[in-house]
N, C-alpha and C. Protein backbone atom coordinates (compact mmCIF):
# COMPACT_ATOMS: atom_id res chain seq x y z
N UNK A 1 -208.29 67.58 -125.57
CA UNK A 1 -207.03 67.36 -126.26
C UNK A 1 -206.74 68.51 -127.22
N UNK A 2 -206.01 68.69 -127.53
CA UNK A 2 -205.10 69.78 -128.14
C UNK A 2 -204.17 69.12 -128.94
N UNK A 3 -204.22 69.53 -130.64
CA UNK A 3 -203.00 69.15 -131.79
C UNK A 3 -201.82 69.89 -131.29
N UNK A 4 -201.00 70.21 -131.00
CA UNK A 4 -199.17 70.81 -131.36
C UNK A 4 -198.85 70.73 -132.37
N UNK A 5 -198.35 71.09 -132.99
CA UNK A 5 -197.25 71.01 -134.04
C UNK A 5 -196.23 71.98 -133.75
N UNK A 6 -195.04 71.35 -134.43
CA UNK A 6 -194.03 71.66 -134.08
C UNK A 6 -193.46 71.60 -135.70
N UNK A 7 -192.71 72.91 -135.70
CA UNK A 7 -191.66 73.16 -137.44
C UNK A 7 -190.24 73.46 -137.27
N UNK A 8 -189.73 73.22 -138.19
CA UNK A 8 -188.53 73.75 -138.42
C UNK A 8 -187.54 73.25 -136.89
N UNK A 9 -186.83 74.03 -136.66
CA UNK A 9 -185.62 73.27 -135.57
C UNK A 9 -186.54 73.16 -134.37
N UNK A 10 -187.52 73.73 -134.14
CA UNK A 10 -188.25 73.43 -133.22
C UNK A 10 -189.03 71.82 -132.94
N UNK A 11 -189.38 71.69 -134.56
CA UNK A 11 -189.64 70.17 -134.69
C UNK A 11 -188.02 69.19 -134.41
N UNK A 12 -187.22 69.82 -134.70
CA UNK A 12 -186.25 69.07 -134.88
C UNK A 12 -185.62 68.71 -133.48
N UNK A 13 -185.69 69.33 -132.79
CA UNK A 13 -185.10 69.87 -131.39
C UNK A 13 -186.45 68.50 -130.78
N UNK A 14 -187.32 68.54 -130.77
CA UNK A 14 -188.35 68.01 -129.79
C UNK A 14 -188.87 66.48 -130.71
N UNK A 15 -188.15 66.28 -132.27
CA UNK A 15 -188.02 64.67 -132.70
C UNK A 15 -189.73 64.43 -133.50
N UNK A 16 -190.45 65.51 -133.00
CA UNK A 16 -192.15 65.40 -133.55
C UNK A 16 -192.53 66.56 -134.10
N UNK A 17 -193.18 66.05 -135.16
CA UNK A 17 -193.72 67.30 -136.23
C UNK A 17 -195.88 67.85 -135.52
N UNK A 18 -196.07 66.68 -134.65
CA UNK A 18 -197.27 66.82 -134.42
C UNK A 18 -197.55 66.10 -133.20
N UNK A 19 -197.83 66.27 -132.54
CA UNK A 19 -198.68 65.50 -131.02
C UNK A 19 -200.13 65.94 -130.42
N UNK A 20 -200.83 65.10 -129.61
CA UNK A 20 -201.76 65.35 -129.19
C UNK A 20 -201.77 65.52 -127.93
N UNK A 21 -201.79 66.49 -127.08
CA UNK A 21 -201.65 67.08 -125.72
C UNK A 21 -202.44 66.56 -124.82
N UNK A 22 -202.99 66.13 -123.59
CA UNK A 22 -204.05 66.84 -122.40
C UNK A 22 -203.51 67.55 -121.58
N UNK A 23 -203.93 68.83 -121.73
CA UNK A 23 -203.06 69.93 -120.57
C UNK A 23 -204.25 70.21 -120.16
N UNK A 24 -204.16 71.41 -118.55
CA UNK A 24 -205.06 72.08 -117.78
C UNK A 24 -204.78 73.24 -117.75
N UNK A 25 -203.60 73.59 -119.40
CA UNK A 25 -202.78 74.98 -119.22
C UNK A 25 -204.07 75.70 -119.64
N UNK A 26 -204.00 77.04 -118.80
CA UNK A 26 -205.21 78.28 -119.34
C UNK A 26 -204.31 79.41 -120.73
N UNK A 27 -203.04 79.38 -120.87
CA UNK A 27 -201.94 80.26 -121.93
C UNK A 27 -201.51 79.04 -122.35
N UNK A 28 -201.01 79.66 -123.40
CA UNK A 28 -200.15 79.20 -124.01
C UNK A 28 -198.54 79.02 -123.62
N UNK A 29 -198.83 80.53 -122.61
CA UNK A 29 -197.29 80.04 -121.60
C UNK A 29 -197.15 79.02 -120.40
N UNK A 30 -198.49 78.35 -120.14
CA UNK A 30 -198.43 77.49 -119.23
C UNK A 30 -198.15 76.17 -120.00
N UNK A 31 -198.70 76.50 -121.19
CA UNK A 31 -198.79 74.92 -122.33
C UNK A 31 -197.36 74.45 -122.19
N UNK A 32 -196.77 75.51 -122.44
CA UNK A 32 -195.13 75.47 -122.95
C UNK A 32 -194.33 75.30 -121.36
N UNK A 33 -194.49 75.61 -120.37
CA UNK A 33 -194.30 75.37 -118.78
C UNK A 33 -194.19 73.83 -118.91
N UNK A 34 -195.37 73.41 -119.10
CA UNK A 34 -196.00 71.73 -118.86
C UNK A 34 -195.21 70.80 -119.78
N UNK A 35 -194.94 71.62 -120.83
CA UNK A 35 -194.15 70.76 -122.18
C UNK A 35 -192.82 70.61 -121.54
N UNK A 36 -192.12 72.04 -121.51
CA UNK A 36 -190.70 71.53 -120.94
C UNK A 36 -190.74 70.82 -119.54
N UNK A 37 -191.66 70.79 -118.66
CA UNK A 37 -191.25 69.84 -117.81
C UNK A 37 -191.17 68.34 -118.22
N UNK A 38 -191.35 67.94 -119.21
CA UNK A 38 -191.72 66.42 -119.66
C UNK A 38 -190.60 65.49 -119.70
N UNK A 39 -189.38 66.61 -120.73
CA UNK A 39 -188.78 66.01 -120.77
C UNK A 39 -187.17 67.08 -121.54
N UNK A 40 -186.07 66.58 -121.22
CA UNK A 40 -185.07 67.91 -121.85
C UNK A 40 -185.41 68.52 -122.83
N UNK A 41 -185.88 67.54 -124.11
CA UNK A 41 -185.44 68.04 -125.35
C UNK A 41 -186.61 68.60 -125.99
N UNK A 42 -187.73 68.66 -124.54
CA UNK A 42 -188.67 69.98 -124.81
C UNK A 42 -188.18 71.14 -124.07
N UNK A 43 -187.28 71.58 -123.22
CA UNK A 43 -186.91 72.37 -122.17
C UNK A 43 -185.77 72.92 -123.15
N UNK A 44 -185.03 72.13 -124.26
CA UNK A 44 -184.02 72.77 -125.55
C UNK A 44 -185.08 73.50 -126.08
N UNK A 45 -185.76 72.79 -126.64
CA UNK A 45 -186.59 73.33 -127.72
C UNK A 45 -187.64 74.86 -127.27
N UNK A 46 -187.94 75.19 -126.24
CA UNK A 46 -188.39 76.14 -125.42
C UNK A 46 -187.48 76.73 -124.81
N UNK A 47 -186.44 76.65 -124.71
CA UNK A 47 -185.56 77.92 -124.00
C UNK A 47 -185.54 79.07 -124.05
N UNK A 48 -185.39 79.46 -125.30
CA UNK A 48 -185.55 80.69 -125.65
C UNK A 48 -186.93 81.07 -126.44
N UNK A 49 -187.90 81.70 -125.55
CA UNK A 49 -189.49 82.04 -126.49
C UNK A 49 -188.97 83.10 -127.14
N UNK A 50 -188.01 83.76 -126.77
CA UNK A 50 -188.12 84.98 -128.19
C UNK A 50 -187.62 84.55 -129.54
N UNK A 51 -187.54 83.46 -129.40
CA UNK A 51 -186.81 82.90 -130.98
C UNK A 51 -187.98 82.01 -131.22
N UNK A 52 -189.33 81.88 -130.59
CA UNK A 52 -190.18 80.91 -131.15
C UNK A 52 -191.33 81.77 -131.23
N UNK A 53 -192.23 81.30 -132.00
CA UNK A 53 -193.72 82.34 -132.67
C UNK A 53 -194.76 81.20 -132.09
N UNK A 54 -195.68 81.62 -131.85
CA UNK A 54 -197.07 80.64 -131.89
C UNK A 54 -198.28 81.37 -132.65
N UNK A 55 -198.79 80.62 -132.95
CA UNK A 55 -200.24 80.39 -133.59
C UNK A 55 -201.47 79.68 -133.36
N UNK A 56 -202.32 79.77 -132.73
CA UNK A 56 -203.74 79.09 -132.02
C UNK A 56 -204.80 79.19 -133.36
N UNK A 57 -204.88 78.20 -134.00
CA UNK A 57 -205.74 77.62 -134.65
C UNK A 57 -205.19 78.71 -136.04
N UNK A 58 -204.19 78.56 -136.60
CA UNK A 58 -203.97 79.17 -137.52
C UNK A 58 -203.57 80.84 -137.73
N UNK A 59 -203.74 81.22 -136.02
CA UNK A 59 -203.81 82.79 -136.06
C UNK A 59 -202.37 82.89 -135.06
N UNK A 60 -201.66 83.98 -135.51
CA UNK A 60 -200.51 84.28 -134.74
C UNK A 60 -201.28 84.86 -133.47
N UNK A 61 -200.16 84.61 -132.46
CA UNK A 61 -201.12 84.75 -131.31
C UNK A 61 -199.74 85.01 -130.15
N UNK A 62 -199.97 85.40 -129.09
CA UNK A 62 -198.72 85.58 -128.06
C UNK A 62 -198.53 84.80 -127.32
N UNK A 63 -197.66 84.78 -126.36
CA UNK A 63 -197.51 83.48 -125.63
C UNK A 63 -198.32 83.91 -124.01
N UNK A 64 -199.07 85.01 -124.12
CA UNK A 64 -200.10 84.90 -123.13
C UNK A 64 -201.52 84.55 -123.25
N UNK A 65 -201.74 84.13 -124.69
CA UNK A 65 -203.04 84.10 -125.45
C UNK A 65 -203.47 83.11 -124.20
N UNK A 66 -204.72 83.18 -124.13
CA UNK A 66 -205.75 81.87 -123.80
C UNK A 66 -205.99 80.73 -124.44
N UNK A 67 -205.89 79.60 -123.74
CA UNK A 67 -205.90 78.43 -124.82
C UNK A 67 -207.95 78.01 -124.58
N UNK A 68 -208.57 78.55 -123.69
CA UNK A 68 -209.89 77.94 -123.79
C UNK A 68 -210.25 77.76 -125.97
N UNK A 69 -211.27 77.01 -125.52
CA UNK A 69 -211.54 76.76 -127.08
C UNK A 69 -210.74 76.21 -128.16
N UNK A 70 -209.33 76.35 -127.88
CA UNK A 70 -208.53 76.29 -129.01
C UNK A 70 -208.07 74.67 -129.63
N UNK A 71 -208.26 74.50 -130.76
CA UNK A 71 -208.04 72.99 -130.86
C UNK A 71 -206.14 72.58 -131.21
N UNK A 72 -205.88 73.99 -132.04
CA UNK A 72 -204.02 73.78 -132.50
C UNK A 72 -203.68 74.54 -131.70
N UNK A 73 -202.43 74.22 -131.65
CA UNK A 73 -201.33 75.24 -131.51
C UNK A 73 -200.32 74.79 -132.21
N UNK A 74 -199.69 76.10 -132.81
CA UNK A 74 -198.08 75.78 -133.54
C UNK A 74 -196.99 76.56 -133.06
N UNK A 75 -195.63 75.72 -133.08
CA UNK A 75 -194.95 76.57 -132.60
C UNK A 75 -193.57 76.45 -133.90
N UNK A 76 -193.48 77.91 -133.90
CA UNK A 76 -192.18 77.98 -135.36
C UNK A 76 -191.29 78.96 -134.98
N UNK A 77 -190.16 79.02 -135.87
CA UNK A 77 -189.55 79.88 -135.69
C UNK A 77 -190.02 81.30 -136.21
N UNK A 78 -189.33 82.35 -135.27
CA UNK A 78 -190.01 83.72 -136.63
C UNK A 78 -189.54 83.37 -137.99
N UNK A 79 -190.71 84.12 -138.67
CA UNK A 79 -190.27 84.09 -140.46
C UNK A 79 -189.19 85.31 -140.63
N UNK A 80 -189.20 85.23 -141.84
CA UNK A 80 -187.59 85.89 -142.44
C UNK A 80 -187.97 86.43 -143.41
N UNK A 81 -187.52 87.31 -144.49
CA UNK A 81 -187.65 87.40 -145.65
C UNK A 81 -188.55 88.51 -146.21
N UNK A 82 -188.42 89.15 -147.28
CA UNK A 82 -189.32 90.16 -147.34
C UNK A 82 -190.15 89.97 -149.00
């Protein structure tokens, strides 16, 4: 099992700030494959990956990272601000 979290319109878009997964995804781009097939308003919320960031266990990470080992994943919008 695998935590998600989900922030900002991304949480908002998909109704959950946190879930617990079982995927057989090996990326993080398969994670996100498996998510939007579930259901629309994960397929909104994933439309566009260049407007979303991930992080695997606290570390920014790409959306080809490997998920072996990993217990989180988060997905946010990019940050802003200087």
């Amino acid at each position: 099992m695998i935590d998600v979290l989900y922030f900002a319109w991304v949480r908002e878009r998909i109704g959950l700030s946190k879930e617990q997964v079982e995927s057989s995804a090996a990326t993080v781009a398969d994670l996100v494959e498996e998510l939007k097939a579930r259901e629309e308003r994960y397929a909104a919320a994933f439309a566009d990956l260049a407007a979303v960031r991930v992080a695997l266990d606290q570390e920014l990470a790409e959306f080809d990272a490997p998920l072996a080992g990993v217990r989180e994943v988060a997905f946010f919008p990019p940050m802003t601000g200087g």
